[in-house]
N, C-alpha and C. Protein backbone atom coordinates (compact mmCIF):
# COMPACT_ATOMS: atom_id res chain seq x y z
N UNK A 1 -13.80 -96.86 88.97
CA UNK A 1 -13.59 -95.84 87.96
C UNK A 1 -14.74 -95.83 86.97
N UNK A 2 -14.86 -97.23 86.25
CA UNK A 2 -16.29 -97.26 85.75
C UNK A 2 -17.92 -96.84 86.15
N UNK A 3 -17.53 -96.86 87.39
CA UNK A 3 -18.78 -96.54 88.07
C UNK A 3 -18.95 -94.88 88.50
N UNK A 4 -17.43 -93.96 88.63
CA UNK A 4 -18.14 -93.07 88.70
C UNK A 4 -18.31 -92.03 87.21
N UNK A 5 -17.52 -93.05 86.71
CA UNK A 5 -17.78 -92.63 85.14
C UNK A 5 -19.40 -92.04 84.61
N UNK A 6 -19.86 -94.00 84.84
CA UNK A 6 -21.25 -93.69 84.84
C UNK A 6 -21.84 -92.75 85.65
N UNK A 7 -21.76 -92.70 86.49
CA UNK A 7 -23.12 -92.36 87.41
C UNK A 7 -22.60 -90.60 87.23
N UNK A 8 -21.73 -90.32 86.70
CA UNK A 8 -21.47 -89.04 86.53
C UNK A 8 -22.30 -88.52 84.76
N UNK A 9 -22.45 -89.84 83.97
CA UNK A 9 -22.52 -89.24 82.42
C UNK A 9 -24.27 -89.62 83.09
N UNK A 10 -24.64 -90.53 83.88
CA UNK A 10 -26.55 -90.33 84.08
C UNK A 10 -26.58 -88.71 84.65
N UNK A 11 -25.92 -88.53 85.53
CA UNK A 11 -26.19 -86.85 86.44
C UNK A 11 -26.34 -86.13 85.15
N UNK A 12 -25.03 -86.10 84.15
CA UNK A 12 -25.68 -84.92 83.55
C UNK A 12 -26.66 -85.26 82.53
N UNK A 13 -27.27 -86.16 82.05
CA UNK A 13 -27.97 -86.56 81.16
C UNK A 13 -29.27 -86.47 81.74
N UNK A 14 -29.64 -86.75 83.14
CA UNK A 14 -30.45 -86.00 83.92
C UNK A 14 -31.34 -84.68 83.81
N UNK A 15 -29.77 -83.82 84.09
CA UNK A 15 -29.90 -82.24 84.52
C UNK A 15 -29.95 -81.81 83.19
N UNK A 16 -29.58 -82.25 82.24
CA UNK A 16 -30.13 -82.14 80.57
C UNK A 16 -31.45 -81.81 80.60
N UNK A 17 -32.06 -83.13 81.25
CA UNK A 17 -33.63 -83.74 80.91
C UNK A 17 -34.65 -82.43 81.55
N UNK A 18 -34.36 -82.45 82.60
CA UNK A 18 -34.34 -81.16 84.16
C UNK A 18 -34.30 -80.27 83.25
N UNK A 19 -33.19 -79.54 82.47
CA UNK A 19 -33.29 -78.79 82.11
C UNK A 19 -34.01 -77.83 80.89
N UNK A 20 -34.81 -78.58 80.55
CA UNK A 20 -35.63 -79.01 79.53
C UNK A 20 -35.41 -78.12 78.13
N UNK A 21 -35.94 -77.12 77.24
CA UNK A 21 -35.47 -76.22 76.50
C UNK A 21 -35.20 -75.23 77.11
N UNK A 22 -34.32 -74.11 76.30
CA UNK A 22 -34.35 -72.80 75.86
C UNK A 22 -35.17 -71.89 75.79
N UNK A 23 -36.62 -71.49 76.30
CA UNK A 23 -37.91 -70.99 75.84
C UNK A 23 -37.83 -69.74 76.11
N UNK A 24 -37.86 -68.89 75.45
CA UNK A 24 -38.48 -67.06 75.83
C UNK A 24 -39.43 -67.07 76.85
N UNK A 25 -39.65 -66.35 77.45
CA UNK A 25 -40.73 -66.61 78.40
C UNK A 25 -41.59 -65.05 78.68
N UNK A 26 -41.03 -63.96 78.44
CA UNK A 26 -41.33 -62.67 78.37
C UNK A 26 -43.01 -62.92 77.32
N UNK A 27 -43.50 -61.32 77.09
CA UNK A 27 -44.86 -61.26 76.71
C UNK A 27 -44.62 -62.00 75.36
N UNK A 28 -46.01 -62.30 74.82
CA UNK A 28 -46.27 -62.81 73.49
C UNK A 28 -45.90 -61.39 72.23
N UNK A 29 -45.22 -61.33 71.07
CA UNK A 29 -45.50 -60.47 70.19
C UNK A 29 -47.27 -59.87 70.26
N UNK A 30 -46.89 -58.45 70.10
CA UNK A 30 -48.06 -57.76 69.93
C UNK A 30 -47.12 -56.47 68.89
N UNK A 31 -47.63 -56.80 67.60
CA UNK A 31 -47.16 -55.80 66.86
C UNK A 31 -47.65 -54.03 67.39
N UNK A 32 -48.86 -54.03 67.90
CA UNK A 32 -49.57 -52.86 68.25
C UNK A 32 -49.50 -51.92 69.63
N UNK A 33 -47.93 -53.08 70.26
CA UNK A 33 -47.79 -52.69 71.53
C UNK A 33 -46.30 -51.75 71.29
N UNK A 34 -46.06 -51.65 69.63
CA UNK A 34 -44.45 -51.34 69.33
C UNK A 34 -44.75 -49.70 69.14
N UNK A 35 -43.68 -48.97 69.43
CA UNK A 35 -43.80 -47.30 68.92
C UNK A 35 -43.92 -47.15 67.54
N UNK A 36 -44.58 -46.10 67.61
CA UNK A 36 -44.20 -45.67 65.83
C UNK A 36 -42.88 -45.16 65.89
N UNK A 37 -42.23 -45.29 64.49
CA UNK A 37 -41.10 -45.15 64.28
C UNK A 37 -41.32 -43.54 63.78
N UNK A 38 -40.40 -42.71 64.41
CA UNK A 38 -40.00 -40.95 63.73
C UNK A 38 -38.78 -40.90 63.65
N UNK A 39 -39.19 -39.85 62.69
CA UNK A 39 -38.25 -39.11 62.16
C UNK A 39 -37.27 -40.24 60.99
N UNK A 40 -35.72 -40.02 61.32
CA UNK A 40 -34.69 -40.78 60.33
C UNK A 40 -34.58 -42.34 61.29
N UNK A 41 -35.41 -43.00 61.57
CA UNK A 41 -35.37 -43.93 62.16
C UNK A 41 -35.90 -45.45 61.69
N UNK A 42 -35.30 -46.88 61.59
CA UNK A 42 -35.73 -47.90 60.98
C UNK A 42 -35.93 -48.81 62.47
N UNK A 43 -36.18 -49.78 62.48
CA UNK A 43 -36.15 -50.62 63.04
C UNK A 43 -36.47 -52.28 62.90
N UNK A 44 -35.43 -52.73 63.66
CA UNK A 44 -35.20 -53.96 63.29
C UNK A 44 -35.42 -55.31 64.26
N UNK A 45 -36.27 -56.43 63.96
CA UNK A 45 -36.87 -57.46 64.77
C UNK A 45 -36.25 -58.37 64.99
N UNK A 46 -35.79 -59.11 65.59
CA UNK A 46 -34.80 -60.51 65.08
C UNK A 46 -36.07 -61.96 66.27
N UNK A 47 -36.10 -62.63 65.41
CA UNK A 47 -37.20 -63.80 66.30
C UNK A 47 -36.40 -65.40 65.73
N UNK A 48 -36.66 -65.94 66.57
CA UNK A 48 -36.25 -67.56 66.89
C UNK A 48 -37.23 -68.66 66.72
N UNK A 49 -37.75 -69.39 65.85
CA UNK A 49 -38.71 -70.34 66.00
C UNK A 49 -38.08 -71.46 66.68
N UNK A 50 -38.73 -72.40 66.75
CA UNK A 50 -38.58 -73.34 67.57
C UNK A 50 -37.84 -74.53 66.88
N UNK A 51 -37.30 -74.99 67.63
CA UNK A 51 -36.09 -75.97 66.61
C UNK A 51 -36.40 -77.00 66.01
N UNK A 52 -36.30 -77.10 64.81
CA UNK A 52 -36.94 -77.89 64.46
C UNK A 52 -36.52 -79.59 64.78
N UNK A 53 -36.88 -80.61 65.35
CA UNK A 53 -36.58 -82.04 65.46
C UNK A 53 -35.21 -81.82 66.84
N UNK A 54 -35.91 -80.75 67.31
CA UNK A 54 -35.07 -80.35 68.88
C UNK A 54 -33.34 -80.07 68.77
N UNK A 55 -32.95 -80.21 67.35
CA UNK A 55 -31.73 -79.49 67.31
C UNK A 55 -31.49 -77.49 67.49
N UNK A 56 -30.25 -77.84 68.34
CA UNK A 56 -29.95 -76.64 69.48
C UNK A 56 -31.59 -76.30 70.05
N UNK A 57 -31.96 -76.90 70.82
CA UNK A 57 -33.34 -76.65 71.69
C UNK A 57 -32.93 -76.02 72.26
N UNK A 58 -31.65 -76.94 73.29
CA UNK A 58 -31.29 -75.86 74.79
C UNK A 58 -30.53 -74.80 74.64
N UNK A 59 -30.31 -74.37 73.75
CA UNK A 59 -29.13 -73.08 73.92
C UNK A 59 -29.85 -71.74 73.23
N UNK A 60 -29.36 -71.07 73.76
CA UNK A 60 -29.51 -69.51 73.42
C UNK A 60 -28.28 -69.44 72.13
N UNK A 61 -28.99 -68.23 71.44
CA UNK A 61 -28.41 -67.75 70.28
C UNK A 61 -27.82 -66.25 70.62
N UNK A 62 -26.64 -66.09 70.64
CA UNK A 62 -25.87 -64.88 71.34
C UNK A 62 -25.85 -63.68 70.12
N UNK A 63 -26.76 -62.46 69.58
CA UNK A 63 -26.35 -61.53 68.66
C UNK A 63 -25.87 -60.69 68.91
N UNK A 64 -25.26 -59.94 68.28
CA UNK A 64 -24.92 -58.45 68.28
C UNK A 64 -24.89 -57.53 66.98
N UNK A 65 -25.14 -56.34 67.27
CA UNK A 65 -26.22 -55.32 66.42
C UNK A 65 -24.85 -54.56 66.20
N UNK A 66 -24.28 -53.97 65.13
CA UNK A 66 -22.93 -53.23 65.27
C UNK A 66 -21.83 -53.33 66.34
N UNK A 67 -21.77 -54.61 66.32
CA UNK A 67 -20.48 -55.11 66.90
C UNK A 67 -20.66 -55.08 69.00
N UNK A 68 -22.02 -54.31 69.47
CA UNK A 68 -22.60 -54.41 70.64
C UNK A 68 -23.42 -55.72 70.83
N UNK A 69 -23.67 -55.56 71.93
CA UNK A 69 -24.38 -57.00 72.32
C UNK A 69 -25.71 -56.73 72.51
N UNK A 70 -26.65 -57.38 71.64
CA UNK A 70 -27.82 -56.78 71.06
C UNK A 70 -29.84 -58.17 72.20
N UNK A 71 -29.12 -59.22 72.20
CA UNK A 71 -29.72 -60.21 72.80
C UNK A 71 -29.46 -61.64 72.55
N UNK A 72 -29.86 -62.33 73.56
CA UNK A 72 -30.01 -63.53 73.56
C UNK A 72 -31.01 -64.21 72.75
N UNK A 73 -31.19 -65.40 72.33
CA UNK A 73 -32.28 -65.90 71.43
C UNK A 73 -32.37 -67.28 71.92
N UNK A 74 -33.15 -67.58 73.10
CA UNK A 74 -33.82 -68.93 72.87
C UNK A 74 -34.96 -69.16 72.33
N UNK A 75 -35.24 -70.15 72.11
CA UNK A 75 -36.51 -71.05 70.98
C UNK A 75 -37.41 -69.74 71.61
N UNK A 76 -37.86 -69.66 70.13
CA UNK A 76 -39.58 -68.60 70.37
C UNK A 76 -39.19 -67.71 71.08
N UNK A 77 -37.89 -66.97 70.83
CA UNK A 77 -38.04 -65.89 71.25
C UNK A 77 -37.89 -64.16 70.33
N UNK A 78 -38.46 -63.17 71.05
CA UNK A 78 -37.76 -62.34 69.82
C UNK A 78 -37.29 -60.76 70.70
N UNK A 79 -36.66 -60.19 69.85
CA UNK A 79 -36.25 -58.89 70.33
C UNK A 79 -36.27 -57.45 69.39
N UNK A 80 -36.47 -56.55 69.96
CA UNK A 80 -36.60 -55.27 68.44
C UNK A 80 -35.40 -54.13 68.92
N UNK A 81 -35.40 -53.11 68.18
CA UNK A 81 -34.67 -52.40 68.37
C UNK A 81 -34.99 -51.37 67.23
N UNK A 82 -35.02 -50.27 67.45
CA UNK A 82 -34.91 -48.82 66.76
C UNK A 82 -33.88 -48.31 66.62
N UNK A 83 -33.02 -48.19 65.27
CA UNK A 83 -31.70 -47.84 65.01
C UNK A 83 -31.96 -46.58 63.72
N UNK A 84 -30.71 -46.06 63.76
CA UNK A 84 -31.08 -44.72 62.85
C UNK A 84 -31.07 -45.33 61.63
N UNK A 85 -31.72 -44.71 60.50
CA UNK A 85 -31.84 -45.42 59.39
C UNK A 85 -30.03 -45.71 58.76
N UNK A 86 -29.91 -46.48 57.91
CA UNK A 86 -28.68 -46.69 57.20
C UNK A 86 -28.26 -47.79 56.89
N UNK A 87 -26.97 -48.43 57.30
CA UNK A 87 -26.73 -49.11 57.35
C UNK A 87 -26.04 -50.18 58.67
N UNK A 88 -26.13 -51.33 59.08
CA UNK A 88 -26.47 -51.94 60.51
C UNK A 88 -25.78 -53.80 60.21
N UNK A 89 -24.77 -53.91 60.96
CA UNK A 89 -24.44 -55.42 60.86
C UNK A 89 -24.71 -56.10 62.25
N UNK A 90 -25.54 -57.20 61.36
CA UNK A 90 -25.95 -58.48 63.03
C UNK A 90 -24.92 -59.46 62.69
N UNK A 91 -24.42 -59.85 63.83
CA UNK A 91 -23.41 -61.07 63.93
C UNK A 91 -24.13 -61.95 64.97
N UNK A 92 -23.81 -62.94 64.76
CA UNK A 92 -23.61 -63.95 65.93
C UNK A 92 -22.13 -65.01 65.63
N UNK A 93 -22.12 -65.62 66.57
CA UNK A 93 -20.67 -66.26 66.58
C UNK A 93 -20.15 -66.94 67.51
N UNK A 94 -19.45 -67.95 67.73
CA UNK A 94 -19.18 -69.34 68.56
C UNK A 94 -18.01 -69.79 68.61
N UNK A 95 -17.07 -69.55 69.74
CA UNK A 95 -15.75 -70.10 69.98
C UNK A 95 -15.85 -71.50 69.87
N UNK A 96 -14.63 -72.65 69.80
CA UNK A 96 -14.71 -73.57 70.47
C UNK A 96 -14.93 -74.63 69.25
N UNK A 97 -15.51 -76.22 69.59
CA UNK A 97 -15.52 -77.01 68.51
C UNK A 97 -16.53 -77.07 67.32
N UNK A 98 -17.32 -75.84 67.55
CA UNK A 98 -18.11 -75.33 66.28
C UNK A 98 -18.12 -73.94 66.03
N UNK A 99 -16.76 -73.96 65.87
CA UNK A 99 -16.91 -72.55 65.86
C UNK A 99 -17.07 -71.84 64.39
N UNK A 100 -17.30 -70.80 64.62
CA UNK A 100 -17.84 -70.00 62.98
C UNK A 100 -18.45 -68.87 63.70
N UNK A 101 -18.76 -67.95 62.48
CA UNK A 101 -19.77 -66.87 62.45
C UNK A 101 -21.09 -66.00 61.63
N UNK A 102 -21.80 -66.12 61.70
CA UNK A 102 -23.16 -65.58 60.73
C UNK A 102 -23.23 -64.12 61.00
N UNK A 103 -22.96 -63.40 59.49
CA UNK A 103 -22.90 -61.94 59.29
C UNK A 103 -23.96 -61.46 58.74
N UNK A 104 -24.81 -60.73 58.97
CA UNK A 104 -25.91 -59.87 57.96
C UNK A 104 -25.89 -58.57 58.16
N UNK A 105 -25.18 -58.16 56.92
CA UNK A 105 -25.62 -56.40 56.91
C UNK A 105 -26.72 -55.78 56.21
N UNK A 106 -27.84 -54.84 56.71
CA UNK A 106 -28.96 -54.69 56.75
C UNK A 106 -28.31 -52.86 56.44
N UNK A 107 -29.03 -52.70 54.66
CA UNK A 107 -29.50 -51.08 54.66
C UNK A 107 -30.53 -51.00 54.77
N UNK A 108 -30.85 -49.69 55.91
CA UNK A 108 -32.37 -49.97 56.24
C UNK A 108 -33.03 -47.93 55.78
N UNK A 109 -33.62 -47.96 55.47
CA UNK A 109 -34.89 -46.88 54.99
C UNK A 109 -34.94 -46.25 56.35
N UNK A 110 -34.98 -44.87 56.17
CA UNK A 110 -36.39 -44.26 56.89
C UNK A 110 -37.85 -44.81 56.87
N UNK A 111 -38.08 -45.51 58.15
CA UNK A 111 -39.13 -46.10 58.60
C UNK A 111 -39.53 -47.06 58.50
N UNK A 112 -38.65 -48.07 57.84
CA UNK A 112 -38.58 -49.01 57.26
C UNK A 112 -38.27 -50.14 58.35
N UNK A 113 -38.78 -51.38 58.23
CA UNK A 113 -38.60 -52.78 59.62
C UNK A 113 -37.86 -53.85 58.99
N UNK A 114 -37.18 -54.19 59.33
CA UNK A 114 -36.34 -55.84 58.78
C UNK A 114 -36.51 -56.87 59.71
N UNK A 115 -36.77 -58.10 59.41
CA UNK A 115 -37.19 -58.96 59.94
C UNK A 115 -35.95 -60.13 60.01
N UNK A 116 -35.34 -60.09 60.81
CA UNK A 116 -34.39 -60.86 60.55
C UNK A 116 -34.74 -62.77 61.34
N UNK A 117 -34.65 -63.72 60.80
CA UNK A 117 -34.84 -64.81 61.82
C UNK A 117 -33.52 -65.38 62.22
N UNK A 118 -33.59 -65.54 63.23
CA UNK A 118 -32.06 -66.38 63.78
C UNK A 118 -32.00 -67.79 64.05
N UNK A 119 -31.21 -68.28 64.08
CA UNK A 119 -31.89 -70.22 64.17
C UNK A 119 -30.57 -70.76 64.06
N UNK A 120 -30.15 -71.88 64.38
CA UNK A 120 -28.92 -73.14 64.32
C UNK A 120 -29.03 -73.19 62.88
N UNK A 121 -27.96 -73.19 62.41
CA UNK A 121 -27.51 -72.95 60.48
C UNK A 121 -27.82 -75.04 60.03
N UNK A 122 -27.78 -75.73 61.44
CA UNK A 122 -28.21 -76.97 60.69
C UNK A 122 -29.79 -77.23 60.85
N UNK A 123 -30.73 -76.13 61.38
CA UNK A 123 -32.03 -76.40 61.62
C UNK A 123 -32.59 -75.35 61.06
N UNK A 124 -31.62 -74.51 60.30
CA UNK A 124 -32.47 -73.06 59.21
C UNK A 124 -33.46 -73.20 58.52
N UNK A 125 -34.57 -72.89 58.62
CA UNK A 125 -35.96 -72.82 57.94
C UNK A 125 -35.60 -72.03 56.89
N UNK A 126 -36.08 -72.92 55.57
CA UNK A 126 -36.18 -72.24 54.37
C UNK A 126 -36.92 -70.75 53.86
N UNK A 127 -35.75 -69.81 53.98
CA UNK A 127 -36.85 -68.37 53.73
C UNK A 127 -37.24 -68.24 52.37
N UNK A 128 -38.33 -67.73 52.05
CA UNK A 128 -38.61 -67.05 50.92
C UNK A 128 -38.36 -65.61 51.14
N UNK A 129 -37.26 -65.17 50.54
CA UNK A 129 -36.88 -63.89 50.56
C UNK A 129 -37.31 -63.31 49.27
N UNK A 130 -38.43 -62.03 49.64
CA UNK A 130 -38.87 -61.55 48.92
C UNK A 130 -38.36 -60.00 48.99
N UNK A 131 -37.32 -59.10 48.14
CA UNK A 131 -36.72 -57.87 48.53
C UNK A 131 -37.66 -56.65 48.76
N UNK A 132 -37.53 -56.06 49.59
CA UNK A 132 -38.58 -54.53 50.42
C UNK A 132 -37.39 -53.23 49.76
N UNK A 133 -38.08 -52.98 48.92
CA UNK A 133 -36.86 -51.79 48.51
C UNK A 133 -36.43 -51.33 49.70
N UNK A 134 -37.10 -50.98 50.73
CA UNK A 134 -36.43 -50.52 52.07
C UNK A 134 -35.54 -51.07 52.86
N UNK A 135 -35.94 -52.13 52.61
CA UNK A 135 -34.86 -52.98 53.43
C UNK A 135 -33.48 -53.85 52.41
N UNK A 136 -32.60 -53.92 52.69
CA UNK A 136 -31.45 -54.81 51.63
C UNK A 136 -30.94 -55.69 52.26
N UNK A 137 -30.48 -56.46 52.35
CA UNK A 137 -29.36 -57.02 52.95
C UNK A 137 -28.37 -57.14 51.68
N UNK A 138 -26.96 -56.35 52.12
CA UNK A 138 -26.12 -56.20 50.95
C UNK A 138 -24.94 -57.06 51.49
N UNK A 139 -24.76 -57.81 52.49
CA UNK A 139 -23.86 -58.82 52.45
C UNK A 139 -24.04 -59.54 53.67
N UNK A 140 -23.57 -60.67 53.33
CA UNK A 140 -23.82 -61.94 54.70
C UNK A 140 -22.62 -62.91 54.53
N UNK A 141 -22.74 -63.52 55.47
CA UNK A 141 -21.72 -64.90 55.79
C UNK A 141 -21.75 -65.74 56.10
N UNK A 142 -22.00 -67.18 56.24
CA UNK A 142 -22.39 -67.79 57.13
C UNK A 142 -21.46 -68.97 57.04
N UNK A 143 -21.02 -69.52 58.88
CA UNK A 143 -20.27 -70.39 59.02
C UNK A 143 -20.36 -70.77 60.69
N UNK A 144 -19.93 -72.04 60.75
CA UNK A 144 -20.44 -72.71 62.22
C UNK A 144 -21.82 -72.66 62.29
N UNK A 145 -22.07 -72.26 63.60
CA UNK A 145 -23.92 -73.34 63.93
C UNK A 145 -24.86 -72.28 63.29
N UNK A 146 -24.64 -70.96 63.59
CA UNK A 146 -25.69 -70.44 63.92
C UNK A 146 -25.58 -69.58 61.91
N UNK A 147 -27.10 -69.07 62.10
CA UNK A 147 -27.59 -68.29 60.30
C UNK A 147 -28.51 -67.36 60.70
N UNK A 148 -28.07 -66.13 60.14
CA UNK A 148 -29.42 -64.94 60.10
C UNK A 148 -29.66 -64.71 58.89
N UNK A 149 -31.20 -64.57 58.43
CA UNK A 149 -31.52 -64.41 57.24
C UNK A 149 -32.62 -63.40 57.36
N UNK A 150 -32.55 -62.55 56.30
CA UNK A 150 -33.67 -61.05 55.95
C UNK A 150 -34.47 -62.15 55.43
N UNK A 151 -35.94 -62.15 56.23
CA UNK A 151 -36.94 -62.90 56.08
C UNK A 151 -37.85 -61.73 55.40
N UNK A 152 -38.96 -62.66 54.73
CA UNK A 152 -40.39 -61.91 54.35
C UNK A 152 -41.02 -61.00 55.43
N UNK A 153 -41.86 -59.77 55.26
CA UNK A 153 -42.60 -59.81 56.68
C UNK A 153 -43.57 -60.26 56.75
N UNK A 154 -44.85 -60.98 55.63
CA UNK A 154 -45.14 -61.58 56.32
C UNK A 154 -45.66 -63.02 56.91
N UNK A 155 -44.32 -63.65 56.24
CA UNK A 155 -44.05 -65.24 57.09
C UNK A 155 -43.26 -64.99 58.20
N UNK A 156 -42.39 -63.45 58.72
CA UNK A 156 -42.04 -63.15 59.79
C UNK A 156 -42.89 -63.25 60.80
N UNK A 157 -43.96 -61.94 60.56
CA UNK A 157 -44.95 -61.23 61.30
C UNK A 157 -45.97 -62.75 61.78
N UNK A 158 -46.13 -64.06 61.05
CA UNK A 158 -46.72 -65.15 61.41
C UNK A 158 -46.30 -65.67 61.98
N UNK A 159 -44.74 -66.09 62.40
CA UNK A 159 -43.71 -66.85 62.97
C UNK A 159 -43.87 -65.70 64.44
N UNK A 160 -43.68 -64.45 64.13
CA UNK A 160 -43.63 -63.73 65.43
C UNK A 160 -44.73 -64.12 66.63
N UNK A 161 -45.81 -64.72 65.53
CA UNK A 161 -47.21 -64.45 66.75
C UNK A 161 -46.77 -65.13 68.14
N UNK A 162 -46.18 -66.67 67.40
CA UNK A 162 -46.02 -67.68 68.10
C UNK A 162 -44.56 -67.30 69.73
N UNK A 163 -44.00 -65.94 69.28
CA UNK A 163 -42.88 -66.14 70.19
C UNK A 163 -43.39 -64.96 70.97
N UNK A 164 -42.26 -65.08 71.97
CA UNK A 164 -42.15 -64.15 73.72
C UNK A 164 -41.05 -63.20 73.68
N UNK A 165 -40.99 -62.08 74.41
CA UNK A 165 -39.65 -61.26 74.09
C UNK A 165 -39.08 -62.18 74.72
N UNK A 166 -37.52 -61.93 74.32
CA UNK A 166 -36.65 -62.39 74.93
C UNK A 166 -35.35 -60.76 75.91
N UNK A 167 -35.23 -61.23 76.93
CA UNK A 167 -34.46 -60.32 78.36
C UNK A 167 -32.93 -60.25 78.06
């Protein structure tokens, strides 16, 4: 019993190892590869740095953009989206023995970009949030692992260089 105890907790500690991080793997950010934004239209970035001291390395960060399912977020990764200008809530959220949820609602401008970063709420990089009249965030929540925060753009736009879309 002891033995297949073990040799069952090495397998997965293994396929852990095997499995190594979470990584985006899609193109590098290229701000110059994005559309211009027309007409009544904002758009919004959400990017993942890399964890810091490898907490949540391996897992993806699950969002959703008005209550739809918007992308996945492993380490260094990022995703955009063009939404009509207004107002726009990102969630993420986690059944189970950590469970909780991180809310950000985003009023966004005609033509206006929000930079949102996503990350494990115990490995959240300190933002300097500096307010873009265009952009607001007029309410948030945060509870269990995961935190979205209306970042600067540009300690965003620097953090972006480093990541890959994410699929």
């Amino acid at each position: 019993m002891a033995n297949t105890l073990l040799s069952g907790l090495m397998v997965t500690i293994f396929s852990l190892a095997l499995g190594g991080c979470a990584v985006a793997r899609g193109p590098l950010f290229d701000a110059s590869t994005l559309p211009a934004l027309t007409g009544d239209t904002a758009r919004i970035i959400l990017f993942r740095q890399s964890a810091p001291g490898g907490f949540g390395a391996g897992s993806s960060i699950p969002v959703k953009l008005d209550g739809q399912d918007f992308a996945e977020f492993p380490q260094l990764g990022y995703a955009w989206r063009d939404v009509p200008a207004g107002r726009h809530e990102l969630s993420a959220s986690r059944p189970g023995w950590w469970a909780g949820r991180a809310r950000l609602v985003l009023d966004l401008s005609a033509g206006a970009t929000g930079y949102v970063e996503v990350s494990h709420s115990g490995a959240a990089v300190a933002s300097v949030f500096a307010p873009v009249a265009a952009v607001t965030a007029t309410d948030s929540e945060t509870g269990g692992p995961y935190s979205l925060v209306l970042t600067d753009p540009a300690r965003a736009v620097s953090a972006l260089s480093k990541c890959r879309r994410t699929h």
